[in-house]
Protein backbone atom coordinates (compact mmCIF):
# COMPACT_ATOMS: atom_id res chain seq x y z
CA UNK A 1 -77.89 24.06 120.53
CA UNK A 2 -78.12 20.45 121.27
CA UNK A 3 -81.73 18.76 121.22
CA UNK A 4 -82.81 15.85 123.80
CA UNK A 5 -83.92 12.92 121.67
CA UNK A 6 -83.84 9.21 122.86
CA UNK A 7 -81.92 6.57 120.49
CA UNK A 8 -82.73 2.98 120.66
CA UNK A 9 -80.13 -0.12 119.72
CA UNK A 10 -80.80 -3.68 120.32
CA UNK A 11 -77.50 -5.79 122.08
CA UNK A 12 -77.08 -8.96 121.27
CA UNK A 13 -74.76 -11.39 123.26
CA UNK A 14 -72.82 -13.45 120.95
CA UNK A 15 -70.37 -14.80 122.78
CA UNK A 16 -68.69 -15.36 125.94
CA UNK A 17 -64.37 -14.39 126.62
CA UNK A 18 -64.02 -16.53 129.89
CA UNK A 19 -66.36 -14.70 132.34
CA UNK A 20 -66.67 -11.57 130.28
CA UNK A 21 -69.85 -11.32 127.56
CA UNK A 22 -69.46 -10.32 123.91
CA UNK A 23 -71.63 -8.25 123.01
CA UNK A 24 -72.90 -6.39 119.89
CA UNK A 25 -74.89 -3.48 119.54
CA UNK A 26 -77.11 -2.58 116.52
CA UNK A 27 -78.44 1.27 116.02
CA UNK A 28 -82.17 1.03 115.72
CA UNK A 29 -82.57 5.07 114.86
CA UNK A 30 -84.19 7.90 116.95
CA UNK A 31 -87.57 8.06 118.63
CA UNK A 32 -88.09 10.99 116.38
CA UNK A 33 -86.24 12.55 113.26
CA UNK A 34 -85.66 16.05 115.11
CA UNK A 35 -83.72 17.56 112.10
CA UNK A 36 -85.85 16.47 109.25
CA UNK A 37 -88.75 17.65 111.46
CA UNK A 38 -87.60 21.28 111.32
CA UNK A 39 -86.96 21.12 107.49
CA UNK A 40 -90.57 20.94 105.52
CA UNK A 41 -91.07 17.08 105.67
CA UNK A 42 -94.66 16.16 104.65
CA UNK A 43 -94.07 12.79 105.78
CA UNK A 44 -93.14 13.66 109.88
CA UNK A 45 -90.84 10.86 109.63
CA UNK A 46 -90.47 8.72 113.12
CA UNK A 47 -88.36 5.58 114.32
CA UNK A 48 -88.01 2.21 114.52
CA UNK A 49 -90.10 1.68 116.79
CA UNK A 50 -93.01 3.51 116.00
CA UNK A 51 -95.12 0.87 114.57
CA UNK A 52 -97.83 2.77 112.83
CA UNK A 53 -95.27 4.94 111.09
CA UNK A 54 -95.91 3.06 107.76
CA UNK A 55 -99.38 3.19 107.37
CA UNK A 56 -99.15 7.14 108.29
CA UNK A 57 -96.43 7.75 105.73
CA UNK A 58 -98.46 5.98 102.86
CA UNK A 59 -101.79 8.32 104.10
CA UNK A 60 -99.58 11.62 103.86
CA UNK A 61 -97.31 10.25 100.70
CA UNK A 62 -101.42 9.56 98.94
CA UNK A 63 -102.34 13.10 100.32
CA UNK A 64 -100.08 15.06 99.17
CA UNK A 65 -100.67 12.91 95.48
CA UNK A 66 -103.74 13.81 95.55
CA UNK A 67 -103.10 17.34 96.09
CA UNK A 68 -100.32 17.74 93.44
CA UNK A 69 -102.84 15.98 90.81
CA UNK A 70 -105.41 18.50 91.79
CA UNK A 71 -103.34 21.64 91.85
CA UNK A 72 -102.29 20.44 88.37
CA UNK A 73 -105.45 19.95 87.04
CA UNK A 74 -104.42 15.95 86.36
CA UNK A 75 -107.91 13.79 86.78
CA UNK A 76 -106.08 11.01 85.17
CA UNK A 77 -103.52 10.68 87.53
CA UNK A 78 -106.44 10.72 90.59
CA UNK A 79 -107.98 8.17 88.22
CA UNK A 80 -104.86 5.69 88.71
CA UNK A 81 -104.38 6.15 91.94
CA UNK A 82 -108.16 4.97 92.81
CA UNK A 83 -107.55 2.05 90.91
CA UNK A 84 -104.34 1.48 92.71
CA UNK A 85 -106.33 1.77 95.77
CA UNK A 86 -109.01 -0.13 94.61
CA UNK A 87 -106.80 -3.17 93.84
CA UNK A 88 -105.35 -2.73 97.39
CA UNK A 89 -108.46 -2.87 98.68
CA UNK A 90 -109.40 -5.95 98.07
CA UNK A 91 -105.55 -7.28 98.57
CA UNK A 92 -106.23 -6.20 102.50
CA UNK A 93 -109.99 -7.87 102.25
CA UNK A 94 -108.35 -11.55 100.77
CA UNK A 95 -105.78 -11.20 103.68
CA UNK A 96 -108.58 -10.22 106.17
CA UNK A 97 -110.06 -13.49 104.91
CA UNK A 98 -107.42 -15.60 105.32
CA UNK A 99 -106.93 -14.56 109.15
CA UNK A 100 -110.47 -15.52 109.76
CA UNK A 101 -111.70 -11.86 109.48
CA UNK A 102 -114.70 -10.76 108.73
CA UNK A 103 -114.55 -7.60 106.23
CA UNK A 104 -117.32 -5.13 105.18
């Protein structure tokens, strides 16, 4: 069974043979991780290019923290990671500040 998926690489000209181009390519990855999709993959891992795919694996990566902590009865541990996201959030509201952003 083969599965349609579309794979990106960036070519890069870097150099020139008499009239013909050299050229290199460079594998950027799939649009989407078909095979890691069908195994259980809380993260639904995604390409290169998929710009937001960082700030959705830290939300599911947190999630399933905090579920683990609370399955396991572990308040401690959901009392580290606010701080860590405490600390973070006012990392994001210094850099806000510093691009002239106004944060609530």
């Amino acid at each position: 069974m083969t599965q349609n998926n579309t794979y990106y690489y960036a070519i890069h000209v870097i150099g020139w043979e008499g009239s013909r181009r050299r050229v290199k390519q460079c594998y950027l990855g799939p649009e989407k991780y078909i095979y890691v999709e069908k195994t259980t993959n809380p993260l639904s891992l995604s390409g290169y290019l998929d710009t937001d795919r960082f700030l959705r694996y830290v939300t599911q990566a947190i999630n399933s923290y905090i579920v683990s902590a609370t399955a396991k009865r572990k308040p401690e541990k959901l009392t580290n990671l606010l701080n860590v996201l405490k600390g973070l959030e006012e990392e994001i509201k210094k850099q806000l500040e510093v691009l002239g952003q106004v944060s609530s």
